[in-house]
Protein backbone atom coordinates (compact mmCIF):
# COMPACT_ATOMS: atom_id res chain seq x y z
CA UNK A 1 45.81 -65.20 -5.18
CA UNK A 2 48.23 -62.50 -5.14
CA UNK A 3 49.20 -60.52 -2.17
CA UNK A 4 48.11 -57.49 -2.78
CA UNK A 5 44.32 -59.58 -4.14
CA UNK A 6 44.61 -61.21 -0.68
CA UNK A 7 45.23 -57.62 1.34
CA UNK A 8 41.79 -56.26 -0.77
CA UNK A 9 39.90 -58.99 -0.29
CA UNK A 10 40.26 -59.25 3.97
CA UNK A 11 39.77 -55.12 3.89
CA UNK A 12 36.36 -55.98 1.68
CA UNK A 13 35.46 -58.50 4.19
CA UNK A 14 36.23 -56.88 7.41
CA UNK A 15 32.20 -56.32 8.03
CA UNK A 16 31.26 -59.57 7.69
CA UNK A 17 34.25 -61.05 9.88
CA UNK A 18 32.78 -58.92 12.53
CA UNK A 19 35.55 -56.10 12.57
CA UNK A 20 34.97 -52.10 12.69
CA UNK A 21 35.78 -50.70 9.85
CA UNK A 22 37.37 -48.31 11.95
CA UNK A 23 39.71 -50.56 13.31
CA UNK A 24 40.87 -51.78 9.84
CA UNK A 25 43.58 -54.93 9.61
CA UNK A 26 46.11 -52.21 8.71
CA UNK A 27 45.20 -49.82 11.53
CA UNK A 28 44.91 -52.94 14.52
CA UNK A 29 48.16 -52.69 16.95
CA UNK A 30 48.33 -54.45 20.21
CA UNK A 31 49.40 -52.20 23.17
CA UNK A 32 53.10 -52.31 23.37
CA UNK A 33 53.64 -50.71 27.03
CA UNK A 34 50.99 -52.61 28.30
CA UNK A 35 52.64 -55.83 27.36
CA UNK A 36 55.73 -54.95 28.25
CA UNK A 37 54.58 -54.29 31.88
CA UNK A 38 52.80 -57.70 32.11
CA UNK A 39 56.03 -59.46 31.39
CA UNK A 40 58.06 -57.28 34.12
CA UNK A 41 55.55 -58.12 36.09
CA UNK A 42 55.63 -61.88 35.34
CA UNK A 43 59.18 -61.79 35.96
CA UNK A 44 59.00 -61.25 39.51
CA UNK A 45 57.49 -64.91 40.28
CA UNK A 46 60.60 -66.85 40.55
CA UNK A 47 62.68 -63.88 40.36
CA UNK A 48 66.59 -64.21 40.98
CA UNK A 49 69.16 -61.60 42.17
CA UNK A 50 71.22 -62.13 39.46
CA UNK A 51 68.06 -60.80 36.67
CA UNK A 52 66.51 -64.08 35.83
CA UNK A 53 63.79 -66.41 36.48
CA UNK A 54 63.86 -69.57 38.88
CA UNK A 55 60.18 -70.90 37.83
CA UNK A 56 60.14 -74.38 37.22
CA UNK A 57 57.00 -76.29 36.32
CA UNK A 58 54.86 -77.06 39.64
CA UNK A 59 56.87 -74.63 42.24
CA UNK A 60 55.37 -72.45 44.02
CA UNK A 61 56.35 -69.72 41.84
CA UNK A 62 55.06 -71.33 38.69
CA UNK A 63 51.38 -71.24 40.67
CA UNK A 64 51.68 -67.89 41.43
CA UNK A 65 52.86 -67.09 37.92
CA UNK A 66 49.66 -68.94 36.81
CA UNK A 67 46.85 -67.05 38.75
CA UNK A 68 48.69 -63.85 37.25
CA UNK A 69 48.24 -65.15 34.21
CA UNK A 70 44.45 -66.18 34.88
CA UNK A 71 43.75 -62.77 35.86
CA UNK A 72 45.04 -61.57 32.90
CA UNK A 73 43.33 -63.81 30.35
CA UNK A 74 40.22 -62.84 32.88
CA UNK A 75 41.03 -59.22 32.30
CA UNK A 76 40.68 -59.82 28.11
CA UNK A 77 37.59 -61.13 28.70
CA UNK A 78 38.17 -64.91 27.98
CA UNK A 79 36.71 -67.65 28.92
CA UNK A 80 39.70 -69.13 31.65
CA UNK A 81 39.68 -73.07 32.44
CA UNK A 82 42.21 -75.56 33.27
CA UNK A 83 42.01 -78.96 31.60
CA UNK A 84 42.97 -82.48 33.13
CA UNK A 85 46.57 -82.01 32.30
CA UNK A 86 47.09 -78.74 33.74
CA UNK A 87 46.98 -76.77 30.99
CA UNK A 88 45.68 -73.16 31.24
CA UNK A 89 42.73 -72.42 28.52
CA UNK A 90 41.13 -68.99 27.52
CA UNK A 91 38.84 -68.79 24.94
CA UNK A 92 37.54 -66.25 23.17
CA UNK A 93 34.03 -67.63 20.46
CA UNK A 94 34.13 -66.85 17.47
CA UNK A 95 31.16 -65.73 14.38
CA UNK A 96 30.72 -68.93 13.51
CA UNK A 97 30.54 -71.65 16.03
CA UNK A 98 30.79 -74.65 13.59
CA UNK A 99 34.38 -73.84 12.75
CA UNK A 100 37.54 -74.86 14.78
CA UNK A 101 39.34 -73.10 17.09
CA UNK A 102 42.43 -71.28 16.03
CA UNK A 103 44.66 -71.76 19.22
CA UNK A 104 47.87 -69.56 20.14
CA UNK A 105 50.09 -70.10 23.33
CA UNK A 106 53.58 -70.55 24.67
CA UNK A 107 54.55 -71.61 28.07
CA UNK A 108 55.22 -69.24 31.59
CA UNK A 109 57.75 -71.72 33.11
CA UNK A 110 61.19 -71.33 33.26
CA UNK A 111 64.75 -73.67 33.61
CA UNK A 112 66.35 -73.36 36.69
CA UNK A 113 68.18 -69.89 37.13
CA UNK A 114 66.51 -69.27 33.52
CA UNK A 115 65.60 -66.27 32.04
CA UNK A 116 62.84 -63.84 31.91
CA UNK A 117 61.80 -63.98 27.57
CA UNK A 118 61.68 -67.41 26.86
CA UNK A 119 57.94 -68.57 26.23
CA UNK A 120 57.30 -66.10 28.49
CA UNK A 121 57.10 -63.19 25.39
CA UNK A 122 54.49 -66.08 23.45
CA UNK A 123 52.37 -65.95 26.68
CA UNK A 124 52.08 -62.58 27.15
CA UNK A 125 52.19 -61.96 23.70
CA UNK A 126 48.65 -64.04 23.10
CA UNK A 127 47.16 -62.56 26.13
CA UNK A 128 47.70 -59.39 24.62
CA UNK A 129 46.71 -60.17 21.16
CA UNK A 130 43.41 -61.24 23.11
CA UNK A 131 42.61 -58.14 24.62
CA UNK A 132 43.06 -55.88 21.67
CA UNK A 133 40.92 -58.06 19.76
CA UNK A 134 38.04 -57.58 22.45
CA UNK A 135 39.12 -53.45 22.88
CA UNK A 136 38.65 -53.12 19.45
CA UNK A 137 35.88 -55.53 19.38
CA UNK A 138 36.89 -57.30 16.94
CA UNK A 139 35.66 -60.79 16.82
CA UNK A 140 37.50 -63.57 14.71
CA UNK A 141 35.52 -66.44 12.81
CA UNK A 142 36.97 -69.13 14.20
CA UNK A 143 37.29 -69.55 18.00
CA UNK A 144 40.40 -68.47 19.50
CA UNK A 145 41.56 -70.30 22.27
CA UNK A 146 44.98 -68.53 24.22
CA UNK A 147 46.67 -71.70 25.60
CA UNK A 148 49.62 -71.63 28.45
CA UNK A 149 51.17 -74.75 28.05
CA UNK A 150 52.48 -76.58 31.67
CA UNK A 151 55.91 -77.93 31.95
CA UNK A 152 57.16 -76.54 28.71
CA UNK A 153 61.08 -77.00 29.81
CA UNK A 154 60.45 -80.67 31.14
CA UNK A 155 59.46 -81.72 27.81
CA UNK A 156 57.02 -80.29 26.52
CA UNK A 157 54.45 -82.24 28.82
CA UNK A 158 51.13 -79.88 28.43
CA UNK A 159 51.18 -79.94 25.00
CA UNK A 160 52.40 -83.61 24.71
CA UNK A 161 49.17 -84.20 26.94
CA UNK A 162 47.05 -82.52 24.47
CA UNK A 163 48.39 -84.02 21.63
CA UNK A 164 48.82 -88.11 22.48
CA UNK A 165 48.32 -88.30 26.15
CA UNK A 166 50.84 -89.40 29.06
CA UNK A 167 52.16 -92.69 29.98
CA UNK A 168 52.47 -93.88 33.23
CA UNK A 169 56.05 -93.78 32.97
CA UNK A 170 55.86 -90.05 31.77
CA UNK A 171 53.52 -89.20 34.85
CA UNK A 172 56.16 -90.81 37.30
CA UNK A 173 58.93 -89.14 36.02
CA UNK A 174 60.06 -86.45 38.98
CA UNK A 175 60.70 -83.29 37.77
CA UNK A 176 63.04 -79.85 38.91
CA UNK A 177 60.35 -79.26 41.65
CA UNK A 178 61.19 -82.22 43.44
CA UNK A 179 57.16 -83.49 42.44
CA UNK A 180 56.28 -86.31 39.74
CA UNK A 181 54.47 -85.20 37.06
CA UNK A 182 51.51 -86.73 38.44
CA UNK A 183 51.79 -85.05 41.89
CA UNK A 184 52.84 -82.34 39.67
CA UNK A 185 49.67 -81.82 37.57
CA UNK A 186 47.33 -82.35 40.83
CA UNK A 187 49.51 -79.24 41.98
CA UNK A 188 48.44 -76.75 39.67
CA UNK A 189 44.79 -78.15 39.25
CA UNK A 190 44.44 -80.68 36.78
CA UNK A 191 43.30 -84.15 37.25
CA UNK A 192 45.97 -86.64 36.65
CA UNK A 193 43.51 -89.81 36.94
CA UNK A 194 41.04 -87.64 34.23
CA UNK A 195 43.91 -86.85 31.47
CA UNK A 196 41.99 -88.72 28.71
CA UNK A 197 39.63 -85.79 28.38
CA UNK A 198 42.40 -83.90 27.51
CA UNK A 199 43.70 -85.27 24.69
CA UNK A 200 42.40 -83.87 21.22
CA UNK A 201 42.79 -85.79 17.75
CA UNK A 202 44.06 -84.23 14.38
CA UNK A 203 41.75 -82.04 13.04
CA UNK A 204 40.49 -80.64 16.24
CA UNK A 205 41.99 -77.31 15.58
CA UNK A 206 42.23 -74.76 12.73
CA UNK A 207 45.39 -73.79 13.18
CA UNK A 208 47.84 -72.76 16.08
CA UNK A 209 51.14 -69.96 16.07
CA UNK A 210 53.21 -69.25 18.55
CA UNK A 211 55.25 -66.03 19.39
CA UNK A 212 59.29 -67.18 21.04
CA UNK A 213 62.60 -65.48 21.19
CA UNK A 214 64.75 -67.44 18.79
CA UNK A 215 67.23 -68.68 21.20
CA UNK A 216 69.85 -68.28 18.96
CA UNK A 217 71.57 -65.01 17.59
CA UNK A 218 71.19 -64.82 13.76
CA UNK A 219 68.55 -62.49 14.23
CA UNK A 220 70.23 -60.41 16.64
CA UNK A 221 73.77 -60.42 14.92
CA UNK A 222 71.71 -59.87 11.17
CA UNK A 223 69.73 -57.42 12.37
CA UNK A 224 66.61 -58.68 11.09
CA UNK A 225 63.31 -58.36 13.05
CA UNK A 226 61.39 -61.18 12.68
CA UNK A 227 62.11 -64.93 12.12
CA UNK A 228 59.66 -66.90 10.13
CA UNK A 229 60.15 -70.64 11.34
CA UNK A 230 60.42 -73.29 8.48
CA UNK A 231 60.78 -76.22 10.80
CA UNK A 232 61.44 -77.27 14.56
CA UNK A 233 63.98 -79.54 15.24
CA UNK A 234 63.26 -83.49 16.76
CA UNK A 235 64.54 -83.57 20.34
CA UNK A 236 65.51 -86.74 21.10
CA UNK A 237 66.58 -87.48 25.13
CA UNK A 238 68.09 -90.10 27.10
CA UNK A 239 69.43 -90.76 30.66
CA UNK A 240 72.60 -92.60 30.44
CA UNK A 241 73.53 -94.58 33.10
CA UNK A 242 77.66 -95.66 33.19
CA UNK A 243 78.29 -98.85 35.87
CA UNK A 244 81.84 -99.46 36.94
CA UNK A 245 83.30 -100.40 40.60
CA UNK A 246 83.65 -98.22 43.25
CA UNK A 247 87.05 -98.91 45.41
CA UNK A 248 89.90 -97.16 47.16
CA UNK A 249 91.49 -94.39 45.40
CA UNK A 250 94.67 -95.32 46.96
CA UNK A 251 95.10 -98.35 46.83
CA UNK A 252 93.63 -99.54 44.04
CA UNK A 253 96.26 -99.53 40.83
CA UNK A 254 95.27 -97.49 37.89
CA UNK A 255 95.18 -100.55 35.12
CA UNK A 256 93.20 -102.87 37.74
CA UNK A 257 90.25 -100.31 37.86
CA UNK A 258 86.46 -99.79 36.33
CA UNK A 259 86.20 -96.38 36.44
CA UNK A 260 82.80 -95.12 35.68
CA UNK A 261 83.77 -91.21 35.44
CA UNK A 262 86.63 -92.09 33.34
CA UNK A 263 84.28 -94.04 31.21
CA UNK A 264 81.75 -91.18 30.82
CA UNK A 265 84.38 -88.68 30.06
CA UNK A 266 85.51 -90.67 27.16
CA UNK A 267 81.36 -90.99 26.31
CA UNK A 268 81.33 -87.20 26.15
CA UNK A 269 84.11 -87.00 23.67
CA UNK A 270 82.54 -89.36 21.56
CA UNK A 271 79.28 -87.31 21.40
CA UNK A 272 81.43 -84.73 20.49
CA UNK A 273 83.24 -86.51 17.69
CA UNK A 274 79.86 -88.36 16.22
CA UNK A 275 77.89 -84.91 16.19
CA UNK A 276 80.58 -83.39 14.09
CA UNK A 277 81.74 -85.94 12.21
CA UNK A 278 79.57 -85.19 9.13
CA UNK A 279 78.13 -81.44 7.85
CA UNK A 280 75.18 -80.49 8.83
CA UNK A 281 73.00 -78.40 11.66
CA UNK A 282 72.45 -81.45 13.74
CA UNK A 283 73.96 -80.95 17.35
CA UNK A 284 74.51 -83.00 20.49
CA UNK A 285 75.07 -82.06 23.94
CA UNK A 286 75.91 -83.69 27.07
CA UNK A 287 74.71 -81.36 29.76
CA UNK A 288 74.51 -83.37 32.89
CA UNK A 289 76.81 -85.53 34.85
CA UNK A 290 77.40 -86.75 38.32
CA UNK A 291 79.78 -89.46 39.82
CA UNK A 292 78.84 -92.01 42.73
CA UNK A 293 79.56 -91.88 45.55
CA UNK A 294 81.73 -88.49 44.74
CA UNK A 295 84.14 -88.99 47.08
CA UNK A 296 87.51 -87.60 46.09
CA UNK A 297 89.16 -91.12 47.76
CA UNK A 298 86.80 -93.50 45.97
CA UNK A 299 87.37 -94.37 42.17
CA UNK A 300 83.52 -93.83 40.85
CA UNK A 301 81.50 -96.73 40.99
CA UNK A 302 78.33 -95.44 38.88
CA UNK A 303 77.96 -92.04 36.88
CA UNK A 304 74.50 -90.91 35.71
CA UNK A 305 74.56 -88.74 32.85
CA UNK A 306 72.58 -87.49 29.85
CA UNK A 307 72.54 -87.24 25.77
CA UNK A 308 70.64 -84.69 23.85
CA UNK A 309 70.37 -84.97 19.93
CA UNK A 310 68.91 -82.29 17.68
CA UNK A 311 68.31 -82.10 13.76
CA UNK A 312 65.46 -81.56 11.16
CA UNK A 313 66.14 -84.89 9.94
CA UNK A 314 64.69 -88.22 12.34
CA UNK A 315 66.44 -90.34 10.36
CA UNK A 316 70.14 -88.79 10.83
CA UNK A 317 69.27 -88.07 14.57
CA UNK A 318 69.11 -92.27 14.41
CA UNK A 319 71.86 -92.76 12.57
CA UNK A 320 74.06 -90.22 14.72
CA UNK A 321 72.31 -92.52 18.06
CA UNK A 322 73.57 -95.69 16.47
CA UNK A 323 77.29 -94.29 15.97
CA UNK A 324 77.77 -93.26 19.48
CA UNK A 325 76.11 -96.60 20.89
CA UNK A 326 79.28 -98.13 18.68
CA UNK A 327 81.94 -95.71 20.10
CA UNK A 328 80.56 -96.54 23.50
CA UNK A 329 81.02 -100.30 23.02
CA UNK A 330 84.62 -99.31 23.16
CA UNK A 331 84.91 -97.76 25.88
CA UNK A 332 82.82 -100.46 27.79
CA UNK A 333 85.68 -103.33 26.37
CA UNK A 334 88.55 -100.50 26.87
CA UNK A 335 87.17 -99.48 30.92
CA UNK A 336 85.88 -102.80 32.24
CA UNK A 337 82.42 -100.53 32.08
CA UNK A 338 78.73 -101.19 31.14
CA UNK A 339 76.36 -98.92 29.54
CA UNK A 340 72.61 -97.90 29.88
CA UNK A 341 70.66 -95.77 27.43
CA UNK A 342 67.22 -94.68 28.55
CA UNK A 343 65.30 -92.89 26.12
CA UNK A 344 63.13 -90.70 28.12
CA UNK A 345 61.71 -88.00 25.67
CA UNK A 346 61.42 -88.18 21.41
CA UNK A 347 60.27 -85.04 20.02
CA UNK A 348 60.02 -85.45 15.94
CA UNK A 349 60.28 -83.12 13.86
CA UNK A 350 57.84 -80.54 12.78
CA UNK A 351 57.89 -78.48 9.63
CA UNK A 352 55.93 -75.37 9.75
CA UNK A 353 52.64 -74.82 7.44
CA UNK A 354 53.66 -73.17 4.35
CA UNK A 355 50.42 -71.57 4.05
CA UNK A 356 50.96 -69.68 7.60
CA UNK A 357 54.30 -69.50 7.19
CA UNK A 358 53.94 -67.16 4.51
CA UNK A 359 50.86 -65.53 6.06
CA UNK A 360 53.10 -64.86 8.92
CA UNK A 361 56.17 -63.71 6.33
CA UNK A 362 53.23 -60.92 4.86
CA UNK A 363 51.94 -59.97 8.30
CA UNK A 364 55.52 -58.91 9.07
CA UNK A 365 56.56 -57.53 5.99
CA UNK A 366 53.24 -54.95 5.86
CA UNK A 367 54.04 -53.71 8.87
CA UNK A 368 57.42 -52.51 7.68
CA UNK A 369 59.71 -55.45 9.36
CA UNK A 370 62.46 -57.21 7.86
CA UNK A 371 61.82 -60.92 8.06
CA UNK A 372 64.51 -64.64 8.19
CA UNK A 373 62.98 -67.89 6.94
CA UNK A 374 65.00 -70.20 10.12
CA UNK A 375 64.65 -73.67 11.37
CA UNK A 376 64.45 -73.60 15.34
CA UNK A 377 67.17 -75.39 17.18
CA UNK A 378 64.99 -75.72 19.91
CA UNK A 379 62.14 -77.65 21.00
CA UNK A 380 58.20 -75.83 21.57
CA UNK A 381 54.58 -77.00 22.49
CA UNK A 382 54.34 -76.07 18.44
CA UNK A 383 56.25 -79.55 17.79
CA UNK A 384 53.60 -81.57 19.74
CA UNK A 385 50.43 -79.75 17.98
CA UNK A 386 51.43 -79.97 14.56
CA UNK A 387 50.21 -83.23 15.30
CA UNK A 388 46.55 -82.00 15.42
CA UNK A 389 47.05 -78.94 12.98
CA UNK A 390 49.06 -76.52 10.55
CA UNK A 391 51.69 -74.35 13.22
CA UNK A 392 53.85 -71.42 12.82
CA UNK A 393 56.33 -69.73 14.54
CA UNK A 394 56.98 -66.33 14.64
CA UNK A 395 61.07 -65.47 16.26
CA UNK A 396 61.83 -62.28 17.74
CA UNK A 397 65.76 -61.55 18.40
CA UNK A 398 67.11 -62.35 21.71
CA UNK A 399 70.24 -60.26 22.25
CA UNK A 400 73.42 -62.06 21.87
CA UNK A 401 71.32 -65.73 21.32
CA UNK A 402 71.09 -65.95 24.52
CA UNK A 403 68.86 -67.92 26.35
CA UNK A 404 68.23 -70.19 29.46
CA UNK A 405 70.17 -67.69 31.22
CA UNK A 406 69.21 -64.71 33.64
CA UNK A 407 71.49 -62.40 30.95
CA UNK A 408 68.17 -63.47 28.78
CA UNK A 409 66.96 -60.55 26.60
CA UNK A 410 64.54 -59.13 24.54
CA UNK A 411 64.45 -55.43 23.34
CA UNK A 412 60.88 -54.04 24.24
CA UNK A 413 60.11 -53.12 20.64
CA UNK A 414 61.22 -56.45 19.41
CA UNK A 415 58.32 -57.46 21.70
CA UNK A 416 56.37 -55.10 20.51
CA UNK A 417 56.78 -56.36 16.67
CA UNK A 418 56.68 -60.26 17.50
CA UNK A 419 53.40 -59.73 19.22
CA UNK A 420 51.99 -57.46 16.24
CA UNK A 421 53.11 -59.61 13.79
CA UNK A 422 51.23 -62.71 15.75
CA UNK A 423 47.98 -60.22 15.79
CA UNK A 424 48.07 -59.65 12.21
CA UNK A 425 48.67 -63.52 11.03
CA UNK A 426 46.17 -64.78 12.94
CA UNK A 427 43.69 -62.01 11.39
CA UNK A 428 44.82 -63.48 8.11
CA UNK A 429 44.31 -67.03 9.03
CA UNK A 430 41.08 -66.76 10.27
CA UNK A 431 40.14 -65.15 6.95
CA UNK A 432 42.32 -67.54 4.72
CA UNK A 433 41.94 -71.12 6.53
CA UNK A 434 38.07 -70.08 6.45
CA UNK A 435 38.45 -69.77 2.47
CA UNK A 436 40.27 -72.97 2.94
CA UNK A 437 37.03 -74.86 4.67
CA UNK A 438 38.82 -75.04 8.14
């Protein structure tokens, strides 16, 4: 089926998928001012004086951000419940209850002294998309369900919950808030000792997109208005623990010590060197560090630290893991030093549908926007449900690329588009992933 055959055919069928024919697929727009007030007003839970958002996962300002966004999803008339893990659910029913849901969401919590677009644009964005579906009363085969995905920034743990479960190591982990997960999830009303009935197995959903900035600047520096995303990226994380001896900075000589800061530094380089050793869009990052006991007359005795490793590709994000481990095991025999990796979170990979990615590709391009086929550099709850489903991703630009950053920023009709554009593929996929049997 052509494009232009698939266009007809959803117009012919807009009766029996419940829509008015006044409201046609072309004519349907979600409420662009309206939206863009909800996320202002989001923005003021965790708010910061230099622009940004301080809203990490199970604060006090991430519960307040939550009943907001209750009242909202209350507002578009959907059916609002949390589930064991915390997550927030609205759903909307849909013609034919026998179907499965079609789910969109993002995530409403924030990295420390973060911004005020990312996931937070996806959130509203699906909220909104809700209520001009029921203004227009418009009703979709498939159930919708509007998700808002907890602890997004902490790794993904809502939708990880949803899509596997949590260990017991996972739920003891403490997080930015100073609370374990499991303290963390009791917090914001989920039931950490009930998370089983959570979890959902492949198949249990039609389909899922989610709206995001792009956290990156092609789109921005290309001018082009909407990204269509072919793939996110495996996020692969460890704590890295560096053991020396701590002793007198004085009188200790320089080629009798075990200095673990020393060591790390050198660590650092060699992430550096490994990462870019070979072409390719694979990155690495080392973005925490701290020295014990950090006193400036004590050589460091321990240093905890971090290592971050991105690509498209498991099996180079391995090989790159295995190449630092061997640069490391010279600095150990070069620094009288030991090493400890601790893999604490392993994202794979996650190609995009290709059916919604070019439903989403048409969705933009009939509403008159120019579109980017991108990976994402960046991890989403989309990466832990494409183990249940087909995802998408729809980018809007984020001014400069930047992101996790209170200079964070979205133009309003950029907003505007990425949120239309998510009303308009999801129309589609109920209609097309229906022809499909899903």
């Amino acid at each position: 089926m052509n494009r232009r055959e698939f266009n007809g055919n959803l117009l012919m069928a807009a009766p029996a998928l419940g829509w008015p024919v006044q409201s046609s697929r072309s004519e349907l727009r979600i409420n662009g001012q309206r939206l863009n007030r909800h996320l202002m007003e989001l923005a003021a839970f965790g708010s910061t004086p230099r622009g940004g958002t301080h809203r990490v996962a199970y604060s006090d300002a991430d519960q307040q951000a939550r009943q907001y966004a209750m009242k909202l999803m209350g507002e578009a008339r959907l059916q609002v419940s949390i589930d064991a893990a915390g997550n927030i659910l609205g759903r909307r029913p849909g013609s034919d209850p026998a179907l499965k849901p079609l789910m969109i969401g993002s995530h409403i919590d924030s990295v420390p002294e973060g911004g005020s677009y990312d996931g937070q644009i996806g959130s509203m964005g699906t909220i909104e998309v809700a209520q001009t579906l029921d203004e227009s009363d418009s009703r979709l085969r498939h159930p919708l369900e509007v998700v808002i995905f907890q602890n997004e920034e902490g790794g993904t743990v809502g939708s990880l919950a949803i899509a596997r479960g949590l260990t017991e190591a996972e739920l003891n982990l403490v997080t930015q808030s100073r609370k374990s997960i499991r303290e963390g999830i009791k917090f914001i009303g989920g039931d950490p000792d009930r998370l089983a009935g959570a979890v959902r197995k492949k198949g249990d959903i039609a389909g899922y997109i989610e709206l995001h900035i792009e956290q990156g600047g092609t789109l921005h520096r290309e001018r082009v208005d909407i990204g269509v995303v072919e793939g996110i990226v495996g996020v692969y994380w460890w704590n890295v623990t560096v053991t020396g001896f701590a002793n007198h900075a004085g009188t200790t000589p320089m080629d009798q010590r075990r200095d673990a800061l020393l060591a790390a530094a050198r660590y650092v380089e060699t992430v550096n060197r490994v990462v870019n050793s070979t072409p390719g869009r694979q990155v690495g990052t080392v973005g925490r560090i701290q020295a014990f006991p950090g006193a400036p007359n004590v050589v460091p005795g321990s240093v905890t630290t971090s290592l971050d490793l991105r690509d498209l590709d498991a099996a180079r994000v391995h090989r790159m893991f295995e190449e630092i481990k061997t640069g490391v095991r010279g600095i150990e025999a070069a620094t009288g030093t030991k090493f400890e990796f601790k893999q604490i979170n392993a994202s794979s990979p996650a190609p995009t549908d290709t059916r919604i990615r070019r439903m989403i590709d048409d969705s933009a391009r009939a509403l008159g926007l120019t579109t980017k086929v991108m990976p994402s550099g960046a991890g989403h709850d989309a990466q832990e449900i494409a183990n249940l489903g087909p995802v998408g991703m729809i980018f809007v630009p984020s001014r400069d690329g930047i992101s996790h950053s209170p200079m964070e920023f979205s133009k309003t009709e950029d907003i505007t588009n990425g949120a239309n554009v998510l009303l308009h593929a999801l129309l589609k996929i109920d209609y097309l992933l229906q022809a499909d049997g899903l």
